[in-house]
N, C-alpha and C. Protein backbone atom coordinates (compact mmCIF):
# COMPACT_ATOMS: atom_id res chain seq x y z
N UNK A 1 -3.66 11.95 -17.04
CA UNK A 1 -2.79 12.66 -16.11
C UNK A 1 -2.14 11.67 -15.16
N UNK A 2 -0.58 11.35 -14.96
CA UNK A 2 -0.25 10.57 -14.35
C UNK A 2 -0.55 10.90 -12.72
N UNK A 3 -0.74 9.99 -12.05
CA UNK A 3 -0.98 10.43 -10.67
C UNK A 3 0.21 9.80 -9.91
N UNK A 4 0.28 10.90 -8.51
CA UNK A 4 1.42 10.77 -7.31
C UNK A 4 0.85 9.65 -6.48
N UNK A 5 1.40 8.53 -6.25
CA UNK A 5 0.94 7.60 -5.22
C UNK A 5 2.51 7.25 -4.42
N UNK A 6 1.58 7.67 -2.82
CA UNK A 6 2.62 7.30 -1.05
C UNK A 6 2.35 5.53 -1.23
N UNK A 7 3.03 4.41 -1.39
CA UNK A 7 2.91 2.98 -1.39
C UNK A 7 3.63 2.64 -0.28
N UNK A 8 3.11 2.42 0.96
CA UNK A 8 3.96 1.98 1.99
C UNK A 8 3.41 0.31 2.68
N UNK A 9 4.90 -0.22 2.61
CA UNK A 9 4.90 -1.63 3.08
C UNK A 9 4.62 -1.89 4.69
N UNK A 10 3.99 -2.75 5.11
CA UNK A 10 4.28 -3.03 6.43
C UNK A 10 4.53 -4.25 7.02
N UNK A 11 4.20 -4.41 8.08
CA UNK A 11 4.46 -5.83 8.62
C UNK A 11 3.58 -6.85 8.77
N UNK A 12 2.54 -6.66 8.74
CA UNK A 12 1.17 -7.41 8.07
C UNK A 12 1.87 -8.45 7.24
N UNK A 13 0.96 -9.79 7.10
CA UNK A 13 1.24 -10.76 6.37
C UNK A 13 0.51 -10.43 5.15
N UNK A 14 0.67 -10.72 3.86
CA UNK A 14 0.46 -10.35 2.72
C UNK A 14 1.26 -9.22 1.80
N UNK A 15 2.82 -9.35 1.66
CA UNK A 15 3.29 -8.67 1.35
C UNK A 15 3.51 -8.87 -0.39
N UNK A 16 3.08 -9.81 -0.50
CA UNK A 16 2.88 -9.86 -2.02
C UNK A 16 1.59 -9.03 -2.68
N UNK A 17 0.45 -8.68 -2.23
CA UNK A 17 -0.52 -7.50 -2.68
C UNK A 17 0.04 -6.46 -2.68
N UNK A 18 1.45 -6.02 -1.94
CA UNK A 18 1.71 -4.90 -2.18
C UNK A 18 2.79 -4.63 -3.10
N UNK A 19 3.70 -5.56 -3.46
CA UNK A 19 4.27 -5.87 -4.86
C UNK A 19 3.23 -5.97 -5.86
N UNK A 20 2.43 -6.43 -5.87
CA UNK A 20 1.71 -6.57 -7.17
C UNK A 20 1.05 -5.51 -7.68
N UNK A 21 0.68 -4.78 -6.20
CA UNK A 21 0.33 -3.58 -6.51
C UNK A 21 1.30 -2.01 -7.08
N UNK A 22 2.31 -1.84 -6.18
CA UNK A 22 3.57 -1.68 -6.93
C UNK A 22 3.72 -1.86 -8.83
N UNK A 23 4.19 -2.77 -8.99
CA UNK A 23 3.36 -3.38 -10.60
C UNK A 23 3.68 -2.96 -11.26
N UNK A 24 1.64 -2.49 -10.42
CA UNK A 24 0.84 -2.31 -11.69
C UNK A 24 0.40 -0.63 -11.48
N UNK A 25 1.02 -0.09 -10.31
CA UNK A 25 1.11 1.06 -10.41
C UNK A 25 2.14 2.05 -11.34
N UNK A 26 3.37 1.02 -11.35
CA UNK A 26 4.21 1.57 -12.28
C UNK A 26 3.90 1.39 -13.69
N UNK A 27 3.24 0.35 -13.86
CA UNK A 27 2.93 -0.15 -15.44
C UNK A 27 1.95 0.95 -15.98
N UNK A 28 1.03 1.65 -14.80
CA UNK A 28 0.45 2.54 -15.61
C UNK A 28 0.65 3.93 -15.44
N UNK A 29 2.24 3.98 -15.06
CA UNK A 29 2.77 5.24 -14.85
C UNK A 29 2.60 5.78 -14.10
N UNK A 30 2.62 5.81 -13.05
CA UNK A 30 1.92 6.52 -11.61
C UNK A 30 3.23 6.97 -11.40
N UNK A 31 3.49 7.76 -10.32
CA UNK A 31 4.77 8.11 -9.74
C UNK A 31 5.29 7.55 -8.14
N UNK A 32 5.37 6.84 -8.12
CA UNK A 32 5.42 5.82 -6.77
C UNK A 32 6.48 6.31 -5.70
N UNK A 33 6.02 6.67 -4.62
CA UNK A 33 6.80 7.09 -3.78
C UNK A 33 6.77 5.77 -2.33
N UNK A 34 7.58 5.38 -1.89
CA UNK A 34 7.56 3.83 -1.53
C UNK A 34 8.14 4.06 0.04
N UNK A 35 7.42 3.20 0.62
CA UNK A 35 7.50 3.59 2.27
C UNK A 35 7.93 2.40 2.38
N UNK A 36 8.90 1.60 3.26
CA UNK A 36 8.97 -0.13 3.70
C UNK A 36 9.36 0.16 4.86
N UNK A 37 8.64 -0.62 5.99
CA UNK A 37 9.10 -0.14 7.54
C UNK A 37 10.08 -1.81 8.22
N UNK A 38 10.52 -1.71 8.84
CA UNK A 38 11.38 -2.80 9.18
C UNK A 38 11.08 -4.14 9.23
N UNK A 39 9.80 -4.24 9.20
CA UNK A 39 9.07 -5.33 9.62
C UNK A 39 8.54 -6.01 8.63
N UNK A 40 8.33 -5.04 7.39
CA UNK A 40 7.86 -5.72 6.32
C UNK A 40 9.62 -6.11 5.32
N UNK A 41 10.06 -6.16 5.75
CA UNK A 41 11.70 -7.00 5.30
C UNK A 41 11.90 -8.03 5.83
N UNK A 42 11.32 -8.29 7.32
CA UNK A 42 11.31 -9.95 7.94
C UNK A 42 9.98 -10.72 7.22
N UNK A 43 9.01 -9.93 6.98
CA UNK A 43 7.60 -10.38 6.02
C UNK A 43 8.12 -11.06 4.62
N UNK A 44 9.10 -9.91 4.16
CA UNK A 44 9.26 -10.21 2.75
C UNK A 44 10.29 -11.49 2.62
N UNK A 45 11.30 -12.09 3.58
CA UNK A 45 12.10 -13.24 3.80
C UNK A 45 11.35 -14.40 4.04
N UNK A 46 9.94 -14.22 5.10
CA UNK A 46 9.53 -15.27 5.37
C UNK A 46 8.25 -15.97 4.36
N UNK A 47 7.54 -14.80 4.00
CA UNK A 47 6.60 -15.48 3.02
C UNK A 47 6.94 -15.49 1.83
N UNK A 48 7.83 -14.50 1.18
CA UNK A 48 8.33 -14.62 -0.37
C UNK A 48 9.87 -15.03 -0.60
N UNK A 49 10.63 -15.45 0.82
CA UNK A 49 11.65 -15.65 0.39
C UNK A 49 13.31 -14.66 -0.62
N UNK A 50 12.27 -13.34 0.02
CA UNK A 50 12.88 -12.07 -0.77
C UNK A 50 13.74 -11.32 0.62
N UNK A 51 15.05 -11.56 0.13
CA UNK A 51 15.78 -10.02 1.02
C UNK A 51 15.78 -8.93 0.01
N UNK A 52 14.87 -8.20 1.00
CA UNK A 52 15.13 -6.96 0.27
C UNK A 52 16.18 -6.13 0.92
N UNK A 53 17.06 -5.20 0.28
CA UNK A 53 18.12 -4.00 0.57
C UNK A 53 17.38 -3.42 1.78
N UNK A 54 18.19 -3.35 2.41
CA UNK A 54 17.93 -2.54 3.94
C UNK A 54 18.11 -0.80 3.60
N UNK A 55 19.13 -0.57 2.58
CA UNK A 55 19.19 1.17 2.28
C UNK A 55 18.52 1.46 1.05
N UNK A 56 17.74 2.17 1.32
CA UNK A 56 16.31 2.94 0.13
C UNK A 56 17.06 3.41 -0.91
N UNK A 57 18.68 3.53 -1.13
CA UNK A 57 19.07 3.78 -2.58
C UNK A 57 19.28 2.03 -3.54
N UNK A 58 19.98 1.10 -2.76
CA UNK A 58 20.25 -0.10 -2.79
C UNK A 58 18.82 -0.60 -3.16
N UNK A 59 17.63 -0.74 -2.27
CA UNK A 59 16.17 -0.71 -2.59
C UNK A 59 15.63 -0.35 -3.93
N UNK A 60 15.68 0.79 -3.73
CA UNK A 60 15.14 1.62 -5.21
C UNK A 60 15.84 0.87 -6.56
N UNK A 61 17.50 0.50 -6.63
CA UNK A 61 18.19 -0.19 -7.55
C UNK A 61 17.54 -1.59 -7.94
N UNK A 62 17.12 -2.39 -6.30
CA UNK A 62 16.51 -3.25 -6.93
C UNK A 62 15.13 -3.87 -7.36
N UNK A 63 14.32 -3.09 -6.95
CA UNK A 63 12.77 -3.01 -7.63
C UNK A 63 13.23 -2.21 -8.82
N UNK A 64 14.11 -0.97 -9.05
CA UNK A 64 14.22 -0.64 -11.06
C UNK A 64 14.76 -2.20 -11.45
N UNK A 65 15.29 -2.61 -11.07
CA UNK A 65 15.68 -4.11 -11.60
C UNK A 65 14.66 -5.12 -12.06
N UNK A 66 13.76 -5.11 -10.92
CA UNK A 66 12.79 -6.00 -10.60
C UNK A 66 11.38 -5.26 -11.74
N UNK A 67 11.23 -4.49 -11.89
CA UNK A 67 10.16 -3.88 -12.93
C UNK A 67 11.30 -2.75 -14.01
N UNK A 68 11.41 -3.39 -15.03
CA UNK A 68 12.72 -2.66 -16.11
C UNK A 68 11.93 -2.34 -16.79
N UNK A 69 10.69 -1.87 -16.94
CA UNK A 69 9.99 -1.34 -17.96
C UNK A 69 9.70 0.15 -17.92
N UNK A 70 9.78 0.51 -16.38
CA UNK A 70 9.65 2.20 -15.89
C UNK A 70 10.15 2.59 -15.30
N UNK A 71 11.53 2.74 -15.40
CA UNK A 71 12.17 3.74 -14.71
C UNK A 71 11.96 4.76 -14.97
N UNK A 72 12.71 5.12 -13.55
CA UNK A 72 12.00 6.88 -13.26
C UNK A 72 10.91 7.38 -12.56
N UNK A 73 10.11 6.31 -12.29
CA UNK A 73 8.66 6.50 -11.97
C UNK A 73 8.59 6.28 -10.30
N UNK A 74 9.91 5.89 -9.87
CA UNK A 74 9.66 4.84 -8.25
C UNK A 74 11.06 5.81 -7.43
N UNK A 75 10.47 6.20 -6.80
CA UNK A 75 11.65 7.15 -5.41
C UNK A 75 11.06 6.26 -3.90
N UNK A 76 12.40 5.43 -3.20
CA UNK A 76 12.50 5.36 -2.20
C UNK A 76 12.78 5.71 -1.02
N UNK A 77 11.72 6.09 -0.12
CA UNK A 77 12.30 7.05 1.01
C UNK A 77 12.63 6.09 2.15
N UNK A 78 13.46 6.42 3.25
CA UNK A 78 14.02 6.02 4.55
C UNK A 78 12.85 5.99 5.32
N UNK A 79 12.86 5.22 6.69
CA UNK A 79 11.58 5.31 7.73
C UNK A 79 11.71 6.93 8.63
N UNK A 80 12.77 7.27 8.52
CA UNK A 80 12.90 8.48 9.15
C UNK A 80 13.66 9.82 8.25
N UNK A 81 13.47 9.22 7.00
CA UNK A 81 13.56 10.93 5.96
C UNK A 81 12.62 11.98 6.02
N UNK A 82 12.73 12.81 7.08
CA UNK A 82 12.03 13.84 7.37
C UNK A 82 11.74 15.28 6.36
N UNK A 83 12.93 14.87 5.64
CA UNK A 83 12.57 15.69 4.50
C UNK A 83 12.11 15.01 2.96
N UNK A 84 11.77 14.12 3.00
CA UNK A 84 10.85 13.38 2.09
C UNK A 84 9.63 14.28 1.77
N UNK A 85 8.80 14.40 0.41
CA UNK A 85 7.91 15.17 0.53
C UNK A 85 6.55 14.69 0.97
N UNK A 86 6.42 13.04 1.59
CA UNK A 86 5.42 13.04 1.91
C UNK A 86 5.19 12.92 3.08
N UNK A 87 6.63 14.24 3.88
CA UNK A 87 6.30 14.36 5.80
C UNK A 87 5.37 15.59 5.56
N UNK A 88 5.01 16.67 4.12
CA UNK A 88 4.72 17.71 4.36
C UNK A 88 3.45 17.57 3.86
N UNK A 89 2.41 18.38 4.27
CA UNK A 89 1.35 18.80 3.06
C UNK A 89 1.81 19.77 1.88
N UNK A 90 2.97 19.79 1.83
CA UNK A 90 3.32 20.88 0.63
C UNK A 90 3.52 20.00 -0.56
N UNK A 91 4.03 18.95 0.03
CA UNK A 91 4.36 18.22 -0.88
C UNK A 91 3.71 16.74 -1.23
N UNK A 92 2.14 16.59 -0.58
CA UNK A 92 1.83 15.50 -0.53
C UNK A 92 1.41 15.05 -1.34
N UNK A 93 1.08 13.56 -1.81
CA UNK A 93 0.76 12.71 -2.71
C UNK A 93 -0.97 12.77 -3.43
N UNK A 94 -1.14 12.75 -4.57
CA UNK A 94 -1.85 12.05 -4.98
C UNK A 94 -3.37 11.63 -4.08
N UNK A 95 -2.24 10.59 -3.13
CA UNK A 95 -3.24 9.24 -2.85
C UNK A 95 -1.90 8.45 -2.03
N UNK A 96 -2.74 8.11 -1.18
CA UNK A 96 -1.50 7.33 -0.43
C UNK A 96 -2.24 6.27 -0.05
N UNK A 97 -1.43 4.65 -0.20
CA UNK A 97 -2.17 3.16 0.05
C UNK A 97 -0.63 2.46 1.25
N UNK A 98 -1.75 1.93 2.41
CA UNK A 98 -0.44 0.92 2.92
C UNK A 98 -1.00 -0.21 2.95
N UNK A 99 -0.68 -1.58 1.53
CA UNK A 99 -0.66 -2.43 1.84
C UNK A 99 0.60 -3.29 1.42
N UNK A 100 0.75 -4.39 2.70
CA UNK A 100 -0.37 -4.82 3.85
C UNK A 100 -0.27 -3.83 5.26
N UNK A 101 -1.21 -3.10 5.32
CA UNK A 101 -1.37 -2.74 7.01
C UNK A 101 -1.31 -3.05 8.23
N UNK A 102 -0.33 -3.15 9.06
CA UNK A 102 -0.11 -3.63 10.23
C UNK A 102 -1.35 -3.67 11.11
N UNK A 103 -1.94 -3.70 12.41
CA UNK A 103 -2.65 -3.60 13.11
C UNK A 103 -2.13 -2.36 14.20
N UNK A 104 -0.55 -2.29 14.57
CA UNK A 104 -0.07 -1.78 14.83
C UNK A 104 -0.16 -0.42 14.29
N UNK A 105 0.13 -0.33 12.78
CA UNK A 105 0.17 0.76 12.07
C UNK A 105 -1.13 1.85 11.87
N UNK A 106 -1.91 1.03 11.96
CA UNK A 106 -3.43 1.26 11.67
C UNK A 106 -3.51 2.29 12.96
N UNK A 107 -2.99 1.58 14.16
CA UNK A 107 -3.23 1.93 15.55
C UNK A 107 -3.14 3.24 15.62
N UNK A 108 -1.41 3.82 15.11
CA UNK A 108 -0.70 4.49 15.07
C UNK A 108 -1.37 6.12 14.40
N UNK A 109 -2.25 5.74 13.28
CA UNK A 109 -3.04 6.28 12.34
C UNK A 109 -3.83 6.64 13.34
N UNK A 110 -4.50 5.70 13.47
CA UNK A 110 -5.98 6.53 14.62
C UNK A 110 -5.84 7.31 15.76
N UNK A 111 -4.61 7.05 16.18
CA UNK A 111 -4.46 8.03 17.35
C UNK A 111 -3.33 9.39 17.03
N UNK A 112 -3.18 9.35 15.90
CA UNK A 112 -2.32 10.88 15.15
C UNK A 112 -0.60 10.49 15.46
N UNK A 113 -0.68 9.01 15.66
CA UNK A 113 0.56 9.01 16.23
C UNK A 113 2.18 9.07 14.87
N UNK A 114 3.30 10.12 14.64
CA UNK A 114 4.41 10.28 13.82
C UNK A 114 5.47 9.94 13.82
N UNK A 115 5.78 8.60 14.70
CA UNK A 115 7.35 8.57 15.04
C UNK A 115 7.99 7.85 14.15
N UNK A 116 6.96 7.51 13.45
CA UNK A 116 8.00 6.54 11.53
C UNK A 116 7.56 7.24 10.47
N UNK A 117 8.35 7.43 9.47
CA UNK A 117 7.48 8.54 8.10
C UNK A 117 6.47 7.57 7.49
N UNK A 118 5.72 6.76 7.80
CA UNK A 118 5.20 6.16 7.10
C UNK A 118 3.58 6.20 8.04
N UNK A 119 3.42 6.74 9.27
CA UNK A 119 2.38 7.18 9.79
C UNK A 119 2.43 8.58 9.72
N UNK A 120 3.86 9.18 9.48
CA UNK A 120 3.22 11.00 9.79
C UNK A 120 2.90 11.19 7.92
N UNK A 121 3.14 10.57 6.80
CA UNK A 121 2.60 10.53 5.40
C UNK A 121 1.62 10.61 5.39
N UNK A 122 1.15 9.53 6.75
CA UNK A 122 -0.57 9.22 6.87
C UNK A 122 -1.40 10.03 7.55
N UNK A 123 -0.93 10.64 8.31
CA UNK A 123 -1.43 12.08 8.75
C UNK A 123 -1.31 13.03 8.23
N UNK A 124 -0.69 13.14 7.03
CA UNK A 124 -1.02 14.68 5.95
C UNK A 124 -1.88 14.24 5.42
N UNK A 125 -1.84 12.64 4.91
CA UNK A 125 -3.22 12.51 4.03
C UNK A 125 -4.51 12.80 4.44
N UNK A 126 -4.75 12.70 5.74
CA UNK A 126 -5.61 12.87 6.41
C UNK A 126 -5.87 14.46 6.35
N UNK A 127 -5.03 15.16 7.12
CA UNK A 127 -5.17 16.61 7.32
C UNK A 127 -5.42 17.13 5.85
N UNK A 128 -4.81 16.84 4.64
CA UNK A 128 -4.98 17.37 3.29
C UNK A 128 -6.05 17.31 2.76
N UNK A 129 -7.19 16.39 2.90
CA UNK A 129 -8.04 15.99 2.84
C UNK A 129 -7.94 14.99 1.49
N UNK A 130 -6.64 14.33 1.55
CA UNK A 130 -6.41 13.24 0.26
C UNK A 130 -6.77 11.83 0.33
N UNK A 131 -6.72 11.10 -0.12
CA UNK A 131 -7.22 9.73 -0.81
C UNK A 131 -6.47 8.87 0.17
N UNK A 132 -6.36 7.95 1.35
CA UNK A 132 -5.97 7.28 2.66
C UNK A 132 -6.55 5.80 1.96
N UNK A 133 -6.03 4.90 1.77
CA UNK A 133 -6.35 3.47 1.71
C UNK A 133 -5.54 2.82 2.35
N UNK A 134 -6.22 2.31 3.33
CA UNK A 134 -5.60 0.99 4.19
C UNK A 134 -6.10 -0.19 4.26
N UNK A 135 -4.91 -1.44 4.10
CA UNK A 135 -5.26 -2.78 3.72
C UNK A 135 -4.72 -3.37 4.21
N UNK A 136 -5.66 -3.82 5.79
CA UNK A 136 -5.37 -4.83 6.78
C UNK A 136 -5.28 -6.01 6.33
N UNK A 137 -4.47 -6.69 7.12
CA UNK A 137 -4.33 -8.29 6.76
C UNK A 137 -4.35 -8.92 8.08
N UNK A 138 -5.39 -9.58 8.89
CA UNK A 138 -5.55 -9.33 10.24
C UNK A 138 -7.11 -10.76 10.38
N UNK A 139 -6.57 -11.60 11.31
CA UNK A 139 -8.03 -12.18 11.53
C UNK A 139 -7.51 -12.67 12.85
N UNK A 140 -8.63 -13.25 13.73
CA UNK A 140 -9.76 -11.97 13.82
C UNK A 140 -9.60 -10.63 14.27
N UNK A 141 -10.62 -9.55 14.22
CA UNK A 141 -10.42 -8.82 14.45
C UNK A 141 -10.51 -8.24 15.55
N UNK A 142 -10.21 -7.30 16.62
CA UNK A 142 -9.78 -7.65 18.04
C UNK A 142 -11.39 -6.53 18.28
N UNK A 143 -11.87 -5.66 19.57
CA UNK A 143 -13.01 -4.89 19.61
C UNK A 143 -11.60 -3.84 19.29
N UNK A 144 -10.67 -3.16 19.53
CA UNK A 144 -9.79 -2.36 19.60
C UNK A 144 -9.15 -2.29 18.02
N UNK A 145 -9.05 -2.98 17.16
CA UNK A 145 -8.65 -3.01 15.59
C UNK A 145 -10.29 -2.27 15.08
N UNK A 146 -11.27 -3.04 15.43
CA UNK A 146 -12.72 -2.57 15.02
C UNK A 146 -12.76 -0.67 15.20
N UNK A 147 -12.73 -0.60 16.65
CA UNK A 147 -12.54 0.40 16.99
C UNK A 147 -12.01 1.42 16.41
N UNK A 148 -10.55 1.03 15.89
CA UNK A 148 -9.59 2.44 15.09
C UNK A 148 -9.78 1.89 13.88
N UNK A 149 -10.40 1.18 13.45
CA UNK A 149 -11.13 1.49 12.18
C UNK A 149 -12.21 2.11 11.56
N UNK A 150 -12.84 2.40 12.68
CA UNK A 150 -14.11 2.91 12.58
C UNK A 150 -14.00 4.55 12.74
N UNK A 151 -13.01 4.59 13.58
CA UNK A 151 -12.40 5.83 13.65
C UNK A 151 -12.12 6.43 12.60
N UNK A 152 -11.10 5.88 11.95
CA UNK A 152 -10.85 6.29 10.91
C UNK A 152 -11.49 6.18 9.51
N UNK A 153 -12.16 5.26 9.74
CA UNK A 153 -13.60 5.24 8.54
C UNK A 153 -14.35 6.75 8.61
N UNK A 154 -14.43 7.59 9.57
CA UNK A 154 -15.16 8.72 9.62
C UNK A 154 -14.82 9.38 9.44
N UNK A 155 -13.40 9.24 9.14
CA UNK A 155 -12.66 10.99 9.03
C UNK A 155 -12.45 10.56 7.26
N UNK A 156 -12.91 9.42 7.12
CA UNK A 156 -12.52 9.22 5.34
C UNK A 156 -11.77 8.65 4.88
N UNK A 157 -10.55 7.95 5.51
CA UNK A 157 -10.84 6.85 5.16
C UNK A 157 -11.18 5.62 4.50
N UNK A 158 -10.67 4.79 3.53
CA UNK A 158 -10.81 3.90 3.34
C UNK A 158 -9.89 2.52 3.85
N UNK A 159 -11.13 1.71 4.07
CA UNK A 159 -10.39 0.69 4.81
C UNK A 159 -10.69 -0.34 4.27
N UNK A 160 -9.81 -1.21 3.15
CA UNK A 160 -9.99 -2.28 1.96
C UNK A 160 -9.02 -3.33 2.95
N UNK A 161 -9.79 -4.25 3.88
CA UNK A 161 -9.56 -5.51 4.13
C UNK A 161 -9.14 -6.03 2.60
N UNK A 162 -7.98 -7.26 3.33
CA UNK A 162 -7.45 -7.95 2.33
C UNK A 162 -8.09 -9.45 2.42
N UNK A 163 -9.49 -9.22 2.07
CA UNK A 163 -10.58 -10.62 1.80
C UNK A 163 -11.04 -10.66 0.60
N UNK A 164 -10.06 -11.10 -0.28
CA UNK A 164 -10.30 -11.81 -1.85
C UNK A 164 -11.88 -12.77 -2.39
N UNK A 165 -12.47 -12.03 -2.99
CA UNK A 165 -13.75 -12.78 -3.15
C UNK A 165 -13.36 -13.94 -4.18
N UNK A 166 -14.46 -15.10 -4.26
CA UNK A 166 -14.52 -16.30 -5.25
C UNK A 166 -15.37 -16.25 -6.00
N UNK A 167 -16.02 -15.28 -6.73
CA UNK A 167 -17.07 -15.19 -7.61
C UNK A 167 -16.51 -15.39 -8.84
N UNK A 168 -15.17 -14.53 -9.10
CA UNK A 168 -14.20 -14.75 -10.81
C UNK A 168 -13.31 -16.05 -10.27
N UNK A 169 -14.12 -17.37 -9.42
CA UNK A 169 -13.72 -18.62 -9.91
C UNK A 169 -11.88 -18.15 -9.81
N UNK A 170 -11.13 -18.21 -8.89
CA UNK A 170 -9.85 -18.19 -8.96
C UNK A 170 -9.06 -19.63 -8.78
N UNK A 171 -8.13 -19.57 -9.88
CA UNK A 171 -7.45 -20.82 -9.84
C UNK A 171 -5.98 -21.01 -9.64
N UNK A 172 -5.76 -19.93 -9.28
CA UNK A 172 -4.10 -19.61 -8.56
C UNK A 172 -4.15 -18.78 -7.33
N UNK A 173 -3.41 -18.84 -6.54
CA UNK A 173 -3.14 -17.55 -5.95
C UNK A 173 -2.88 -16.55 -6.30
N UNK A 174 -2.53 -16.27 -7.43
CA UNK A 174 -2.06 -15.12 -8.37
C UNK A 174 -3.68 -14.13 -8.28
N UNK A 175 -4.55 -15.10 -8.55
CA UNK A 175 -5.86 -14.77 -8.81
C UNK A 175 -6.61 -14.43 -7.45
N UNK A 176 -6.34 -14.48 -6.47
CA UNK A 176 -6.65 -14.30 -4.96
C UNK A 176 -6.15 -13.06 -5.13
N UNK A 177 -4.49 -12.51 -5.66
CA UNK A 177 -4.01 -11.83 -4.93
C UNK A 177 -4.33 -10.56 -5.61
N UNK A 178 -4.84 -10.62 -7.28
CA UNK A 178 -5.19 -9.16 -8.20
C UNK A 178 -6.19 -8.93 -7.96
N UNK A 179 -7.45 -10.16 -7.24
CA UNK A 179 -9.24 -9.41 -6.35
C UNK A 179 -8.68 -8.20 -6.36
N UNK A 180 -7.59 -8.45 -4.98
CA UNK A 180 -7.46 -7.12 -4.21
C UNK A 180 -6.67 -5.99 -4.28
N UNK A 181 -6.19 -6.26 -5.77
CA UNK A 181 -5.33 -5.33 -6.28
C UNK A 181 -6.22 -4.62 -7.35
N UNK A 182 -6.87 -5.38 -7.57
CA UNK A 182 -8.01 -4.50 -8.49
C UNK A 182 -8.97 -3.54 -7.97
N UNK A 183 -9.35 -4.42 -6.48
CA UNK A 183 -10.07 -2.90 -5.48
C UNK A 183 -9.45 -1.95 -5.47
N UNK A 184 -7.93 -2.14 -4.96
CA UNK A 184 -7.43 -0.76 -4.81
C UNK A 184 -7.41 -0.25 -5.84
N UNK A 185 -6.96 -0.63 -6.98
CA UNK A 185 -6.59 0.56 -8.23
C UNK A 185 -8.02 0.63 -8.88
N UNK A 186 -8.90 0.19 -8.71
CA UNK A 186 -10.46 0.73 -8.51
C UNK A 186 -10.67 2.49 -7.73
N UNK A 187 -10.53 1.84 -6.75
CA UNK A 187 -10.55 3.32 -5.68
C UNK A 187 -9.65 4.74 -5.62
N UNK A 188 -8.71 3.93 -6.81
CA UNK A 188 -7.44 5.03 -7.02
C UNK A 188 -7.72 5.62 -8.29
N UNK A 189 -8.84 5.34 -8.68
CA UNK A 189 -9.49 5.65 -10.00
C UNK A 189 -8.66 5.45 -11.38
N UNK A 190 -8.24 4.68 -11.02
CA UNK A 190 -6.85 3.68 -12.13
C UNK A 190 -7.72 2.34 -13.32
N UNK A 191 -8.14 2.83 -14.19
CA UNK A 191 -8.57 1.61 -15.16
C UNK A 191 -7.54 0.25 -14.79
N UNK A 192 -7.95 -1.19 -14.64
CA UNK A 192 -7.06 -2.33 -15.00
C UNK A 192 -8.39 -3.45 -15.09
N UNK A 193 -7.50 -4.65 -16.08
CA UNK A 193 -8.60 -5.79 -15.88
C UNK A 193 -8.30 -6.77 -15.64
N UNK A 194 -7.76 -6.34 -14.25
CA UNK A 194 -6.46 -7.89 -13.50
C UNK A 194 -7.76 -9.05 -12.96
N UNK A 195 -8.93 -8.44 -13.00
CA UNK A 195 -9.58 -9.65 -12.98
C UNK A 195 -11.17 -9.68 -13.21
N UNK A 196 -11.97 -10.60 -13.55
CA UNK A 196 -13.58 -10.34 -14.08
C UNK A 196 -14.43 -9.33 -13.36
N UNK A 197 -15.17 -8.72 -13.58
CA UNK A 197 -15.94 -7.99 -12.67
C UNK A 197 -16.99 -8.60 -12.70
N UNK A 198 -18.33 -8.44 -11.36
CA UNK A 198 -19.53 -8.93 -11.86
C UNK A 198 -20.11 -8.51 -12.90
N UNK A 199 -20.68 -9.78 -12.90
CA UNK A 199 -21.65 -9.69 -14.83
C UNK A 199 -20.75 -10.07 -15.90
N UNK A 200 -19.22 -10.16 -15.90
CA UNK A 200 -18.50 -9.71 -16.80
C UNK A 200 -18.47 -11.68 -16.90
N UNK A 201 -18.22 -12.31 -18.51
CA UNK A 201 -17.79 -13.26 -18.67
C UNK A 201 -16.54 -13.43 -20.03
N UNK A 202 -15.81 -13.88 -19.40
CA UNK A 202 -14.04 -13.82 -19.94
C UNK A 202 -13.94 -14.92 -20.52
């Protein structure tokens, strides 16, 4: 059964886990509904050297570009498309993931706060009682980041720090960056074998 996934970008450093994740969400057919907030477009210039389209139709044209194997599968919404279906619980997702997670954004989450569609998404997930993964990219961590994480760890929550383990021996960054793409599509209950598991020898 293909599943609905909310994929929203932020301003967090690590904006390549969330392309990769992107992917490999489309590769296995998911239906990707794609959040990018302003900040993760100065992210995407400075660490990947990528301008991305500032208008979510222009956008959408060029990630179908950028992954030509599934179209159809990827709808880009605006930071303030209020009629997007993932401002409603009528229409909410699947499963909704924001990585990389701002600290900011996170903030925004814990205190119910809606003034970008990409926190009030995150508050249906919540209220719906759906699948919330957030993936900070953040060191150290402040008592106040701890804090609204913990918060939100209780209401359910998941909170997948972006700390890549060295046990599957990684020899690229490539290999740093599918660890943590494999947690998530782990938790999204998505089969992939972007990288060894324990016990496993390749």
């Amino acid at each position: 059964m293909l599943k609905t996934i909310t994929l929203a970008f932020t301003g967090a450093s690590g904006l390549a886990y969330g392309l990769r994740l992107l992917e490999n969400l489309l590769a296995q057919g998911a239906h990707v509904r794609l959040l990018v907030s302003q900040a993760a477009h100065v992210v995407a210039a400075q660490e990947l050297r990528l301008t991305l389209p500032s208008r979510p139709p222009e956008l959408e044209a060029w990630l179908h570009e950028r992954y030509p194997d599934h179209p159809g599968n990827l709808r880009v919404y605006g930071r303030e498309d209020w009629f997007a279906p993932v401002a409603s619980g009528s229409g909410a997702s699947e499963a909704m993931v924001i990585c990389p997670c701002s600290m900011g954004t996170l903030a925004a989450i814990a205190q119910g706060l809606s003034d970008k569609l990409i926190e009030r998404a995150a508050d249906v997930m919540i209220k719906e009682n759906r699948k919330l993964i957030l993936v900070p990219r953040e060191t150290p961590f402040s008592a106040l980041h701890l804090e609204n994480m913990f918060k939100l760890s209780r209401l359910g929550v998941v909170i997948l720090p972006a700390n890549p383990g060295f046990y599957h021996h990684p020899q690229r960054i490539e290999d740093l960056i599918d660890f943590i793409v494999a947690r998530i599509l782990d938790q999204l209950g998505m089969q992939n074998e972007l990288v060894p598991r324990w016990g496993e020898v390749r």
